[in-house]
N, C-alpha and C. Protein backbone atom coordinates (compact mmCIF):
# COMPACT_ATOMS: atom_id res chain seq x y z
N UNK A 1 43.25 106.37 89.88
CA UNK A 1 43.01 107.33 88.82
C UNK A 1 44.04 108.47 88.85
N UNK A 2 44.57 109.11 89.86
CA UNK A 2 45.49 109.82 90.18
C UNK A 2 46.83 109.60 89.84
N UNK A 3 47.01 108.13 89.69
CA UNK A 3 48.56 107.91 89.13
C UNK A 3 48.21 107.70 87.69
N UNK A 4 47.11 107.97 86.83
CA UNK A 4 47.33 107.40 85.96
C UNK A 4 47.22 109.03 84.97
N UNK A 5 46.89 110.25 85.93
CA UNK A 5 46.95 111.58 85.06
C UNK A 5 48.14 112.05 85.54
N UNK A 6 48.61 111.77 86.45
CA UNK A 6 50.56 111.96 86.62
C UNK A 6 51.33 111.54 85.60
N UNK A 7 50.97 110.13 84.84
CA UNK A 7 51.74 109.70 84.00
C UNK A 7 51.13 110.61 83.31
N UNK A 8 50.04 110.97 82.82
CA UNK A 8 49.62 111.45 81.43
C UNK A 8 50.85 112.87 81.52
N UNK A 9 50.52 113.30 82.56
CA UNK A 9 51.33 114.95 83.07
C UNK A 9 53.00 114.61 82.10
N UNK A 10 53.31 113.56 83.38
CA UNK A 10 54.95 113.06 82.90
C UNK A 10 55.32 112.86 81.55
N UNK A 11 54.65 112.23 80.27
CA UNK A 11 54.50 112.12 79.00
C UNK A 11 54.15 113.55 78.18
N UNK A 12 53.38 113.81 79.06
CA UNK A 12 53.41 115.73 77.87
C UNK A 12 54.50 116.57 78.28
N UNK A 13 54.97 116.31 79.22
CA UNK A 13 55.95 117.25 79.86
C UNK A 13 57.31 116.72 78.85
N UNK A 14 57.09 115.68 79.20
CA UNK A 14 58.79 114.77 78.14
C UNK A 14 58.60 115.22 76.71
N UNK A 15 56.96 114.99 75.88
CA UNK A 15 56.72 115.65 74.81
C UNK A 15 57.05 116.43 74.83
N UNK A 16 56.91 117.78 75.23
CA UNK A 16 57.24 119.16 75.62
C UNK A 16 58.60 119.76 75.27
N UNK A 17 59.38 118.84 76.59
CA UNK A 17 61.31 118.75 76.24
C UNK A 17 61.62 118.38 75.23
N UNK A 18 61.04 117.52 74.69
CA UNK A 18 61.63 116.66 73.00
C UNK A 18 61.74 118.15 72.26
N UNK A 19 60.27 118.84 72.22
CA UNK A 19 60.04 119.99 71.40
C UNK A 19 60.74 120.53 71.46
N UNK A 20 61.19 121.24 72.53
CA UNK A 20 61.90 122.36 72.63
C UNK A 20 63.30 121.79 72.79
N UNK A 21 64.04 120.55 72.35
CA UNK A 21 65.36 119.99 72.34
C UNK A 21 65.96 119.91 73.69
N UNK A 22 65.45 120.02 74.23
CA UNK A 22 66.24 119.75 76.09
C UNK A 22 66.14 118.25 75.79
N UNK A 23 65.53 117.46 75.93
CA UNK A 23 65.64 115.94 75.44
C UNK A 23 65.63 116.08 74.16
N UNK A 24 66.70 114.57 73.86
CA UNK A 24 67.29 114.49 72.78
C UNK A 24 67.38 112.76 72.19
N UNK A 25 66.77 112.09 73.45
CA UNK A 25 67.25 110.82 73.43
C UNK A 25 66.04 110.36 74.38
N UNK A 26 66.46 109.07 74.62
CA UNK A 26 65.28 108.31 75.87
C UNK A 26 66.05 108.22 77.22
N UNK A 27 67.00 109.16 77.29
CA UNK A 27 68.03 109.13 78.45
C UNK A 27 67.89 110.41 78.92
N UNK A 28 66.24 110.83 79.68
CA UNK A 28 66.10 111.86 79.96
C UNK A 28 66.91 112.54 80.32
N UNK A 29 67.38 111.83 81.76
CA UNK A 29 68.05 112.61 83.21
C UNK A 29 69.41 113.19 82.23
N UNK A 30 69.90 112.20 81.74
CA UNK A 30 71.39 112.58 80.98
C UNK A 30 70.89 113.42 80.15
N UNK A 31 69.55 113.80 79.24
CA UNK A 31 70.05 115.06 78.17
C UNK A 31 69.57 116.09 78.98
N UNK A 32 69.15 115.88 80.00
CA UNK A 32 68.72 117.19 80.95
C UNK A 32 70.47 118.02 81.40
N UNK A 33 71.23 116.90 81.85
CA UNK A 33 72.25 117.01 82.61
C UNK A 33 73.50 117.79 80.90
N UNK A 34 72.97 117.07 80.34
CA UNK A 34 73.57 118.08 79.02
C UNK A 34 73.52 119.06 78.60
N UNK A 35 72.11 119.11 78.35
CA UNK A 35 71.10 120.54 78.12
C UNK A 35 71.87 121.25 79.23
N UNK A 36 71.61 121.59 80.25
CA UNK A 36 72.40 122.42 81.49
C UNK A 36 73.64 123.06 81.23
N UNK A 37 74.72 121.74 80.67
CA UNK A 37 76.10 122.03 80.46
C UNK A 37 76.40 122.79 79.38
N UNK A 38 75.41 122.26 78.38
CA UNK A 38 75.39 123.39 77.10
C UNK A 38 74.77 124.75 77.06
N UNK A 39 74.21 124.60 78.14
CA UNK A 39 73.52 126.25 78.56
C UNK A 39 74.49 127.06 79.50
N UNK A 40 74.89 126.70 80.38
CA UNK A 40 76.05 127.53 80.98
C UNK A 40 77.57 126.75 80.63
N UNK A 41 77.69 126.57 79.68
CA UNK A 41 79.60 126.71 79.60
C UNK A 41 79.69 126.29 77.40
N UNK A 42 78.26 126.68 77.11
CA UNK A 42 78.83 127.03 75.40
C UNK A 42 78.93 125.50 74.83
N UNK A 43 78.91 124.51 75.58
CA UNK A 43 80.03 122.88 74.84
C UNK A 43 78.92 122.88 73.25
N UNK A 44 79.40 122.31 72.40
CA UNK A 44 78.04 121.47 71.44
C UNK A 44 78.07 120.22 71.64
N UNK A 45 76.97 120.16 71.76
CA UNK A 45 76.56 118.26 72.31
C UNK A 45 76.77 117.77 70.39
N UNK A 46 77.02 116.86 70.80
CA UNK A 46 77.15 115.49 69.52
C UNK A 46 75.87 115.62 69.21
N UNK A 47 75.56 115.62 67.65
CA UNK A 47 74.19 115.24 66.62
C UNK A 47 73.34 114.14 67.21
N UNK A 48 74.72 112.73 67.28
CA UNK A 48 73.40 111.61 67.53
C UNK A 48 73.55 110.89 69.09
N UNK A 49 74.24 111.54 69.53
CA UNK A 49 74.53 110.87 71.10
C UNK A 49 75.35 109.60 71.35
N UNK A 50 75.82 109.07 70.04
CA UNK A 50 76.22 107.57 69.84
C UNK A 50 78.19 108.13 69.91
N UNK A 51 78.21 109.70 69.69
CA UNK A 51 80.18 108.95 69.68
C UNK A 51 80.40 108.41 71.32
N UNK A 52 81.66 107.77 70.88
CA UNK A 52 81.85 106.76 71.52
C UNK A 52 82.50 107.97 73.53
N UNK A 53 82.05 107.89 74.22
CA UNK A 53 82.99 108.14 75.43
C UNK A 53 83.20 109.82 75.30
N UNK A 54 82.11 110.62 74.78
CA UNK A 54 81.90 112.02 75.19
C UNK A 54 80.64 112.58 74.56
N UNK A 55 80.02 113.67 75.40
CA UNK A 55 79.44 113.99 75.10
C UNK A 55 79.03 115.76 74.20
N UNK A 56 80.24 116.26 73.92
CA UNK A 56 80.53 117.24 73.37
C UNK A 56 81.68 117.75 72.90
N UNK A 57 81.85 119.07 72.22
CA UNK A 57 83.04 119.33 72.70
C UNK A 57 82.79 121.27 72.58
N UNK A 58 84.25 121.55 73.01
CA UNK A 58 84.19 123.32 73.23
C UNK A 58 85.76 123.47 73.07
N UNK A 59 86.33 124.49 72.35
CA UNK A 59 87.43 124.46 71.74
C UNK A 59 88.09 123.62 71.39
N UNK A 60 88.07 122.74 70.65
CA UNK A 60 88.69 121.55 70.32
C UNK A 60 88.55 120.39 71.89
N UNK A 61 88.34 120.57 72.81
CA UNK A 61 88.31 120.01 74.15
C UNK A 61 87.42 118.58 73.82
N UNK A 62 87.02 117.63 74.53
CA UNK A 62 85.88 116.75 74.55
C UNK A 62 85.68 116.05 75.79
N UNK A 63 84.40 116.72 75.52
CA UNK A 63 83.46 116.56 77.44
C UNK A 63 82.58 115.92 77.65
N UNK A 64 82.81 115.19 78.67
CA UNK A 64 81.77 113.75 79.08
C UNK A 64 80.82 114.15 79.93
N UNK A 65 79.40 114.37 80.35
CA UNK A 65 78.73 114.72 80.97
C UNK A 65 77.58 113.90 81.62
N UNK A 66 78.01 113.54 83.31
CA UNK A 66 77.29 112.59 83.68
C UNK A 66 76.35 113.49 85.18
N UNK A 67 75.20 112.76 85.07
CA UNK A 67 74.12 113.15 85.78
C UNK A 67 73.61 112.41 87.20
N UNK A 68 73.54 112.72 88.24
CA UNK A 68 73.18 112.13 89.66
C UNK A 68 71.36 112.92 89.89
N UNK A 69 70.91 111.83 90.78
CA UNK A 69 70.04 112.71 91.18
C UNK A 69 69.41 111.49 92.14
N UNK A 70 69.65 110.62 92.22
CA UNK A 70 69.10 109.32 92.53
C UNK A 70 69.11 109.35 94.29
N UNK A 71 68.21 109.39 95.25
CA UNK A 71 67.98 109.39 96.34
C UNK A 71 68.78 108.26 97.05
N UNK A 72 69.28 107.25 96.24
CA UNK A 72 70.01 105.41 96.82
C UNK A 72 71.00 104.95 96.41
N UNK A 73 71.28 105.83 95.05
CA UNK A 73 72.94 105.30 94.37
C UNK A 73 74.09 106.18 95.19
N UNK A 74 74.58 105.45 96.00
CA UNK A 74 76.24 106.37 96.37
C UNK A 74 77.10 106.32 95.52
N UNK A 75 77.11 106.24 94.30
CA UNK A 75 77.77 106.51 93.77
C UNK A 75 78.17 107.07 91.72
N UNK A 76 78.59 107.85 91.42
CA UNK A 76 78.38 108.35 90.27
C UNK A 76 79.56 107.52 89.73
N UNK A 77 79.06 107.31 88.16
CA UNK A 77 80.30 106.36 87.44
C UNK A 77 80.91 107.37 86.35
N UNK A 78 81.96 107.70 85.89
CA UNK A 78 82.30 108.63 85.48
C UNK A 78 82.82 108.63 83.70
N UNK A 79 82.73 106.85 83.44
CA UNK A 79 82.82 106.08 82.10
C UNK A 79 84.17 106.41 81.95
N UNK A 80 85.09 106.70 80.76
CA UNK A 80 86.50 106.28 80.18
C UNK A 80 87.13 107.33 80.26
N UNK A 81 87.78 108.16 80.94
CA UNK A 81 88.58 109.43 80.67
C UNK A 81 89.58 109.36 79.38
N UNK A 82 90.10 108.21 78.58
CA UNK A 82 90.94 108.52 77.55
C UNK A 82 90.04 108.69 76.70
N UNK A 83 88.36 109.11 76.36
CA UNK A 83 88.14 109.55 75.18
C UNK A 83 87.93 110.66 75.66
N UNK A 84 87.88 111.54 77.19
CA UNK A 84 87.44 113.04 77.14
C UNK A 84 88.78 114.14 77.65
N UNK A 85 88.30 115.00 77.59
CA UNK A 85 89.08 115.76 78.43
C UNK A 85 88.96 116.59 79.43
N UNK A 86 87.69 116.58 79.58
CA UNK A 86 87.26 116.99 80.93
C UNK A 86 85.71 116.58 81.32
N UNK A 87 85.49 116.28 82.18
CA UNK A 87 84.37 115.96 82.74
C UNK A 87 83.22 117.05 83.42
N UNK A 88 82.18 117.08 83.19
CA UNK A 88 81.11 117.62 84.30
C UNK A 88 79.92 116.78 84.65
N UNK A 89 80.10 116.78 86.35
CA UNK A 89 78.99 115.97 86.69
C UNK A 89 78.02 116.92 87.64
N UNK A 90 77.35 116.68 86.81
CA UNK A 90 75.71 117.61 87.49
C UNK A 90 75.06 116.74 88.72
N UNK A 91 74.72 117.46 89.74
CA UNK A 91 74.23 117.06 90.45
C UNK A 91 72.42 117.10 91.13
N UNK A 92 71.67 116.72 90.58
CA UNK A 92 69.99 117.24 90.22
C UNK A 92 69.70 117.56 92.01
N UNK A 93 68.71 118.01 91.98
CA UNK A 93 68.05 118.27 93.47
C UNK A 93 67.75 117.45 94.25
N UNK A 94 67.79 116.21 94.02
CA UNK A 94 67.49 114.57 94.90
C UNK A 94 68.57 113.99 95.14
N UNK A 95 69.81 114.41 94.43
CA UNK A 95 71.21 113.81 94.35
C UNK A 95 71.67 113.36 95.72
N UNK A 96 71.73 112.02 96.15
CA UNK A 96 72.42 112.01 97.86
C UNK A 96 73.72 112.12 97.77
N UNK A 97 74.35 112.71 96.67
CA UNK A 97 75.39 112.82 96.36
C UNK A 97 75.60 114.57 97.14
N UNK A 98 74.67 115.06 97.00
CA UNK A 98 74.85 116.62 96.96
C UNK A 98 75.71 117.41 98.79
N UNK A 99 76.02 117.96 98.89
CA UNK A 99 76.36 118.54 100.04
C UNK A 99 75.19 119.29 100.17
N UNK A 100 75.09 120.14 101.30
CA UNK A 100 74.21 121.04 101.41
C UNK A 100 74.24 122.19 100.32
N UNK A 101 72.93 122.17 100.14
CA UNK A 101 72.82 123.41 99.12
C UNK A 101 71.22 123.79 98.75
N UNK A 102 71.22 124.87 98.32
CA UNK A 102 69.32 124.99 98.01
C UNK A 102 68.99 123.91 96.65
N UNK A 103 68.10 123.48 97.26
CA UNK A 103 67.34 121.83 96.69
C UNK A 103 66.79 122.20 95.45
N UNK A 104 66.95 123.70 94.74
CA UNK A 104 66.40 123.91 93.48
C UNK A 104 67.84 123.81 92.49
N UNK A 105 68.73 124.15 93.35
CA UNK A 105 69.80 124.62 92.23
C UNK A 105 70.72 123.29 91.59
N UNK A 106 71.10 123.09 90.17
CA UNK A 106 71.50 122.03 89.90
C UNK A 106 73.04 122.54 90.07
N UNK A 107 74.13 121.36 90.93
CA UNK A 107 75.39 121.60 91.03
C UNK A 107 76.38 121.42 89.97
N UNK A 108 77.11 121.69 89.54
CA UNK A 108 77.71 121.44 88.72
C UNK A 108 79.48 121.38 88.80
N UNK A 109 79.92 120.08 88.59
CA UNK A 109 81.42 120.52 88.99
C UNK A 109 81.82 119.61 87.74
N UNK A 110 83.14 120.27 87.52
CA UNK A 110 83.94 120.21 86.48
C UNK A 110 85.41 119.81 86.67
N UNK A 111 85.73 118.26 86.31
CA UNK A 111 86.60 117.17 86.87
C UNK A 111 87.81 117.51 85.33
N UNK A 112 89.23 117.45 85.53
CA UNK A 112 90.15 116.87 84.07
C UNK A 112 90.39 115.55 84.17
N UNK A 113 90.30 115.10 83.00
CA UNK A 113 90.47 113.56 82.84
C UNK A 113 91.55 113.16 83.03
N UNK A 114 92.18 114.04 83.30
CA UNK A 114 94.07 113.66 84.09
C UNK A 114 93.30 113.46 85.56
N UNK A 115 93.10 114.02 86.10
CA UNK A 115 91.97 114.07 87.78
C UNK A 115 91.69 112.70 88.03
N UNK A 116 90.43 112.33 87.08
CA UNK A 116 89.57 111.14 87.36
C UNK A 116 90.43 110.32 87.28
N UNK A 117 91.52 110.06 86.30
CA UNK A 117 92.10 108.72 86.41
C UNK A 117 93.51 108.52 87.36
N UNK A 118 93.90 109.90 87.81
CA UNK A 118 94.75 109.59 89.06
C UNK A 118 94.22 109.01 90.40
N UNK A 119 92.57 109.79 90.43
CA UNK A 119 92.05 109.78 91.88
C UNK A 119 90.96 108.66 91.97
N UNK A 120 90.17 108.16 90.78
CA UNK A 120 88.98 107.59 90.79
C UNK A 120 88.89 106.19 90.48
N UNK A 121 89.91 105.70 89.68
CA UNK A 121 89.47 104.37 88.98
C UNK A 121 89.67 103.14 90.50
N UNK A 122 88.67 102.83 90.05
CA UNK A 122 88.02 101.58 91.16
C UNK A 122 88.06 100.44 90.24
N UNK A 123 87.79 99.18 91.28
CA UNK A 123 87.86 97.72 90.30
C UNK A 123 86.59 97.80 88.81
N UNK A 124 85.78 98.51 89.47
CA UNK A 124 84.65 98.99 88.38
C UNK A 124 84.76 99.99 87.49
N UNK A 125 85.82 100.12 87.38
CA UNK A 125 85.48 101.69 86.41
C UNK A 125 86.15 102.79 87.17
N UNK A 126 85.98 104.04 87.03
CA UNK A 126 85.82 105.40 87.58
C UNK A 126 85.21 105.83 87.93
N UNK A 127 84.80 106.01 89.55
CA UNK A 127 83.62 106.40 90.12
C UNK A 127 84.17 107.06 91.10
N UNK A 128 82.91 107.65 91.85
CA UNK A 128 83.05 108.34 93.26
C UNK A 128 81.99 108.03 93.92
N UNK A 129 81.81 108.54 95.22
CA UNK A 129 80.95 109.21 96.01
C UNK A 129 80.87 110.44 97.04
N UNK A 130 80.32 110.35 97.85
CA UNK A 130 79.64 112.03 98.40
C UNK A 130 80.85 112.72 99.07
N UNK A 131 82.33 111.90 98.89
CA UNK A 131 83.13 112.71 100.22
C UNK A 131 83.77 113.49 98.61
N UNK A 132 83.91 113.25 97.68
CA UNK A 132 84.24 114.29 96.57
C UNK A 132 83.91 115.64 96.60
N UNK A 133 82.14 115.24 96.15
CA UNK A 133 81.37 116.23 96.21
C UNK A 133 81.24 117.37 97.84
N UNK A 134 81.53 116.70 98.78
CA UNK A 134 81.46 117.51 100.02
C UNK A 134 83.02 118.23 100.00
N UNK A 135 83.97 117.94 99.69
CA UNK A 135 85.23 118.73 99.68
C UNK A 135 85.88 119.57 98.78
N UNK A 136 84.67 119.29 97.60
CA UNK A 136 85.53 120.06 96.45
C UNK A 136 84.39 121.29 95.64
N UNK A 137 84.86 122.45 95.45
CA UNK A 137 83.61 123.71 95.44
C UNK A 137 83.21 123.25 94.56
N UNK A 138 81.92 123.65 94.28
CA UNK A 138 81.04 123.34 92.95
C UNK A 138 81.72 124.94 91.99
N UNK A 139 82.06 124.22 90.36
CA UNK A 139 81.86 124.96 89.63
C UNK A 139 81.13 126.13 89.17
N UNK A 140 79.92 125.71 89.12
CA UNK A 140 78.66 126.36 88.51
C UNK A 140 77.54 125.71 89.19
N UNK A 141 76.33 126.48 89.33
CA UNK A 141 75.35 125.98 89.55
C UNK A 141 74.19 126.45 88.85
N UNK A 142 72.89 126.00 88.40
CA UNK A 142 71.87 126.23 87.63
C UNK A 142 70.40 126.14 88.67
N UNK A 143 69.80 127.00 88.82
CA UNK A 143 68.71 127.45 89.33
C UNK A 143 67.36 127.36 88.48
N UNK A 144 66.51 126.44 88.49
CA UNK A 144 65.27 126.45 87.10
C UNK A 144 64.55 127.67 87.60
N UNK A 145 64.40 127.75 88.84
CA UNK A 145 63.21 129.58 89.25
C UNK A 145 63.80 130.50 88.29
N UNK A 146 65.49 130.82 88.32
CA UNK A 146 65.66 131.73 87.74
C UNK A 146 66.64 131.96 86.48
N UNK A 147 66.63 130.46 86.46
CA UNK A 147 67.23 130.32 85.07
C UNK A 147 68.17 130.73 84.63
N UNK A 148 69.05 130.86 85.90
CA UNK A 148 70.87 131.32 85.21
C UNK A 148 71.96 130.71 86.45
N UNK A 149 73.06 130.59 85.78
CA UNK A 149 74.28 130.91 86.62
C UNK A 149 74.23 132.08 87.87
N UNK A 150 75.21 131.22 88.58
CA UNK A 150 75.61 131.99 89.63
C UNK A 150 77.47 132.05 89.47
């Protein structure tokens, strides 16, 4: 009975985000990881989520915005750098991606698509894992207690 008013919880809560536009899509984690980027750095997210290989843009720029949080994936995929021009990948509070840091605050670092495709492309794509994130400062970070930049 207990897992079945968690889900109820989990479904009003997602209702909730729809309302208030933090979700935008059925790709929670990613419009969360958007929502964020569009709250501290200004970008406008795309109308329908469908252009092809970004997810915004901010001065003429166009920014791809990918989301970690996963306790078992080592690794984040970073999709096509010739449709963006700069990247941010958020890092959620479960991320085993994350270096040390307080487990509330979401990380945020901010890659150029000249970057990813000198340093990243693998037989799969463009990806990384945790020795990135451990050597390179985080951009920005987002705190939900207190709801701002640092």
């Amino acid at each position: 009975m207990m897992v079945e008013k968690e889900l109820i919880n989990f479904f009003d809560a997602v209702k909730k985000l729809r309302d208030s536009k933090v979700i935008r899509s059925d790709k929670y984690l990613g419009d969360i990881g958007e929502y964020i980027c569009q709250k501290l750095y200004g970008i406008t997210l795309n109308h329908s989520g469908r252009e092809k290989g970004y997810d915004g843009t901010l001065n003429g720029e166009k920014y791809e915005v990918k989301f970690h949080n996963s306790l078992t994936r080592t690794n984040v995929y970073f999709g096509d750098p010739e449709f963006y021009d700069f990247l941010f990948v958020v890092l959620g509070p479960d991320s085993l991606l994350r270096p040390t840091h307080e487990k509330q605050d979401f990380l945020i670092y901010k890659i150029t698509s000249k970057y990813v495709k000198e340093y990243f492309e693998q037989k799969s794509g463009y990806c990384c894992g945790k020795r990135y994130f451990t050597k390179t400062k985080v951009d920005n970070t987002y705190n939900l207690m207190t709801s701002s930049s640092r």
